[in-house]
Each structure stands twice: as C-alpha cells, then as structure tokens.
Protein backbone atom coordinates (compact mmCIF):
# COMPACT_ATOMS: atom_id res chain seq x y z
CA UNK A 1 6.80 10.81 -3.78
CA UNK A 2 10.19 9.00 -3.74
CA UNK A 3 9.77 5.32 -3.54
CA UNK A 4 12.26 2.81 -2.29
CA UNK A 5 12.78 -0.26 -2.29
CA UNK A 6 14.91 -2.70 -1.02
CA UNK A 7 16.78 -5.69 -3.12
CA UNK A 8 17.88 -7.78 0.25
CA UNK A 9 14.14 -7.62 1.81
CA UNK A 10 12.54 -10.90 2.05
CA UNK A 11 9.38 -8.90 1.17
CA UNK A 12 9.07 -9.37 -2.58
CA UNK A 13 9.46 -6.00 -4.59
CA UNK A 14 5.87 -6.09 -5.77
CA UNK A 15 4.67 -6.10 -2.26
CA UNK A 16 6.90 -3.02 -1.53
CA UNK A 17 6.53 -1.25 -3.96
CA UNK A 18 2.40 -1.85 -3.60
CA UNK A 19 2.91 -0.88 0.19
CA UNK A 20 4.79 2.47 -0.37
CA UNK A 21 2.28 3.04 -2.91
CA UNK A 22 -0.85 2.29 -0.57
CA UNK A 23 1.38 4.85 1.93
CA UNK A 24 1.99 7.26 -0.34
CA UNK A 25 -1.53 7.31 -0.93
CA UNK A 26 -2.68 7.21 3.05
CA UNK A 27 0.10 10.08 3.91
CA UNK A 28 -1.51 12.31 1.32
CA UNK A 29 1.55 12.11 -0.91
CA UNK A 30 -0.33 11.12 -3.53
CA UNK A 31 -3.74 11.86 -4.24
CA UNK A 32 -6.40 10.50 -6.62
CA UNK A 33 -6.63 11.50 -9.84
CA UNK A 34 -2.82 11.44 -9.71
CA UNK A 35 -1.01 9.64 -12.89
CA UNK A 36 1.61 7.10 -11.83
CA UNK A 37 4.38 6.39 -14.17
CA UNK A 38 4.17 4.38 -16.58
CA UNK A 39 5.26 0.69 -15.92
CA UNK A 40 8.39 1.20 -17.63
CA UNK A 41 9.31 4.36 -16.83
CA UNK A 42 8.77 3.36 -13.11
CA UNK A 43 11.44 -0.13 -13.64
CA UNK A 44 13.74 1.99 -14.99
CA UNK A 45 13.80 4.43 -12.33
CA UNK A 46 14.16 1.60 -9.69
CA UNK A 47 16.30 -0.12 -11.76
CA UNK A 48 13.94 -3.62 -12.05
CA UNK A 49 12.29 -5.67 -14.15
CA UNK A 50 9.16 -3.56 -15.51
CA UNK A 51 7.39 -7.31 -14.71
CA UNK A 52 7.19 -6.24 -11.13
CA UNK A 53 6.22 -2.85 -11.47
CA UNK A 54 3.34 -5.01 -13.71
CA UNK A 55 1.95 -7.34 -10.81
CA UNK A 56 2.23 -4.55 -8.06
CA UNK A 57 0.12 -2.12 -10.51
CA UNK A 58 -2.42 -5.07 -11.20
CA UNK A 59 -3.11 -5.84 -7.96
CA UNK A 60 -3.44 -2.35 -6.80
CA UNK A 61 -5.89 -1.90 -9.27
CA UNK A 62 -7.39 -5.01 -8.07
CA UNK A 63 -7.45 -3.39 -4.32
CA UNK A 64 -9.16 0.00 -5.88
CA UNK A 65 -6.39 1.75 -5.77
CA UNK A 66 -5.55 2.30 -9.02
CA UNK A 67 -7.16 2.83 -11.70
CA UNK A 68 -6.50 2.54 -15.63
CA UNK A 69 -6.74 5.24 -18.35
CA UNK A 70 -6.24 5.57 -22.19
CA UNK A 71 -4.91 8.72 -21.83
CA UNK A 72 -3.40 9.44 -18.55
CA UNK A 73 -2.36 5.98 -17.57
CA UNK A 74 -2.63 5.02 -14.07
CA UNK A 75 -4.58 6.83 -12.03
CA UNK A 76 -4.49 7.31 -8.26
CA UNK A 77 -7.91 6.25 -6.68
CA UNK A 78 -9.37 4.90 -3.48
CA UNK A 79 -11.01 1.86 -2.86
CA UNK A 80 -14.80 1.39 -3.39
CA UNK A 81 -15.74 0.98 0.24
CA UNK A 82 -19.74 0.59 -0.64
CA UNK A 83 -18.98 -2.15 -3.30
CA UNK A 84 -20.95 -5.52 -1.81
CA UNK A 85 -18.82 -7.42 0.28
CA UNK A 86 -15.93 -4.53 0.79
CA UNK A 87 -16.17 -3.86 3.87
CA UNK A 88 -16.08 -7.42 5.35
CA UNK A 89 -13.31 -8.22 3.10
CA UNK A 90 -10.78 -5.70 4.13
CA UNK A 91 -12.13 -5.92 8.01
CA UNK A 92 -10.97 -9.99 7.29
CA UNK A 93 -7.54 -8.65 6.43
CA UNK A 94 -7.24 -6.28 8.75
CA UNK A 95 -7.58 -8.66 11.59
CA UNK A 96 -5.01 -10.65 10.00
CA UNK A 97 -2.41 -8.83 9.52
CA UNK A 98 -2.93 -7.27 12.98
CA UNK A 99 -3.07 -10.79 14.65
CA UNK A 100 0.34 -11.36 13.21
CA UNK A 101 1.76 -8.28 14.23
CA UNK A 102 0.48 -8.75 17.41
CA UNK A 103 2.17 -12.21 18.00
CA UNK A 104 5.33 -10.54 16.48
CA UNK A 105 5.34 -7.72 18.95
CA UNK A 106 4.28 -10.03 22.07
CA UNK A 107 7.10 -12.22 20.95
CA UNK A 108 9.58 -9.25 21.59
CA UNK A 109 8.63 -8.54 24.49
CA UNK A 110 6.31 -5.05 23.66
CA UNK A 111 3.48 -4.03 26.27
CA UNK A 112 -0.22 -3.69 24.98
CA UNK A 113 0.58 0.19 26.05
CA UNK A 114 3.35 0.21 23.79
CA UNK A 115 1.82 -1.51 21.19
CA UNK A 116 -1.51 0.93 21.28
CA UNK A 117 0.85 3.61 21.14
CA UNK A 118 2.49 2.33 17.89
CA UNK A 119 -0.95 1.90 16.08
CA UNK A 120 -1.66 5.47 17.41
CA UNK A 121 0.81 7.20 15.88
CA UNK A 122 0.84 5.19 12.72
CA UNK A 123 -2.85 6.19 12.01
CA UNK A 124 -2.04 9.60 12.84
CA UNK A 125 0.74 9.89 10.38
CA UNK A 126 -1.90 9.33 7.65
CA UNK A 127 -3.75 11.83 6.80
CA UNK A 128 -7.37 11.53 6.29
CA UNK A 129 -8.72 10.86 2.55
CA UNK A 130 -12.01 11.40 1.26
C-alpha cells in the first residue's frame, strides 16, 4: 500500500497517515496479521519526523487497529467490536463525524440524493473484513 501524505493539509500528518492506514485496512490493502514498518523506517520513507509516525501508530493501536509484537512489530488487526462499551463508542463517533459532514455538504449546496449516493459508493469501495 503506498501512503501519502500531504505537508500543506491542515489535517495534521498523524491524522493522515492514521486515516490512509484505517483505509488501507477497510479497502483490503492491508490485512491483519500484516507487519507495518517500523516507525523509522516508515519517517524515512515519508520523509518526517519518526515522532509522527509514533502518535499515529499509538493511537491506532489505541483504536484496535494495530497491534504490537516483539518480533514482527506492528501488526495489522481489527478492532475488538465485543469489548464492553465498543460499540456505543464508535456509533458516538460515527454520528459525529457524519453530522459534520453533513452540515459541510448542505453548506455546498449537495442534495440528500447526492449525498446518499456518496456514502454508497464509499462503503462499497471497502471491502468487507472479517
């Protein structure tokens, strides 16, 4: 998986490169069980501070989607959906972040249609992980 990321966002390069990550993973590009790169082979490769690659590593092992080994490093996994209080928490989020997309999108003028058909296609880009 190629990851990108880009130095004039206003999204902070943790948050990217966690997002891509979480993609990669939701696309199928990577899979769990995979090893990541190390921390500093990763901020070498995108050419920053191995500090970021740090925080966006801890908190997607925070999320569940990482996980930590002695010997292969860090580990692709998926979140522990039956852990107490899971469930709720990413269902909080999830309304969220869609209740600010939504504002953005009303804001510029796009149609519930057009909006349902965005979310449609997004969650049919990813394919389905088990």
């Amino acid at each position: 998986m190629i990851i990108k990321i880009n130095q004039r966002s206003e999204i902070p390069l943790y948050l990217q490169l966690r997002n891509q990550i979480v993609t990669g993973i939701g696309k199928g590009a990577l899979k769990p069980g995979e090893s990541l790169p190390t921390v500093r082979q990763l901020a070498t490769d995108l050419g920053i501070n191995s500090m970021t690659v740090s925080k966006a590593y801890q908190l997607l092992k925070a999320e569940g989607f990482l996980e930590t080994d002695r010997r292969r490093g860090s580990v692709v996994s998926l979140p522990d959906a039956n852990r107490p209080g899971a469930a709720a928490a990413f269902e909080e989020k999830l309304t969220d972040e869609l209740e600010l997309l939504t504002a953005e999108a009303k804001v510029h003028g796009i149609t519930l249609q057009d909006f349902l058909s965005f979310c449609t296609n997004a969650f049919l880009e990813m394919e389905v992980v088990s």
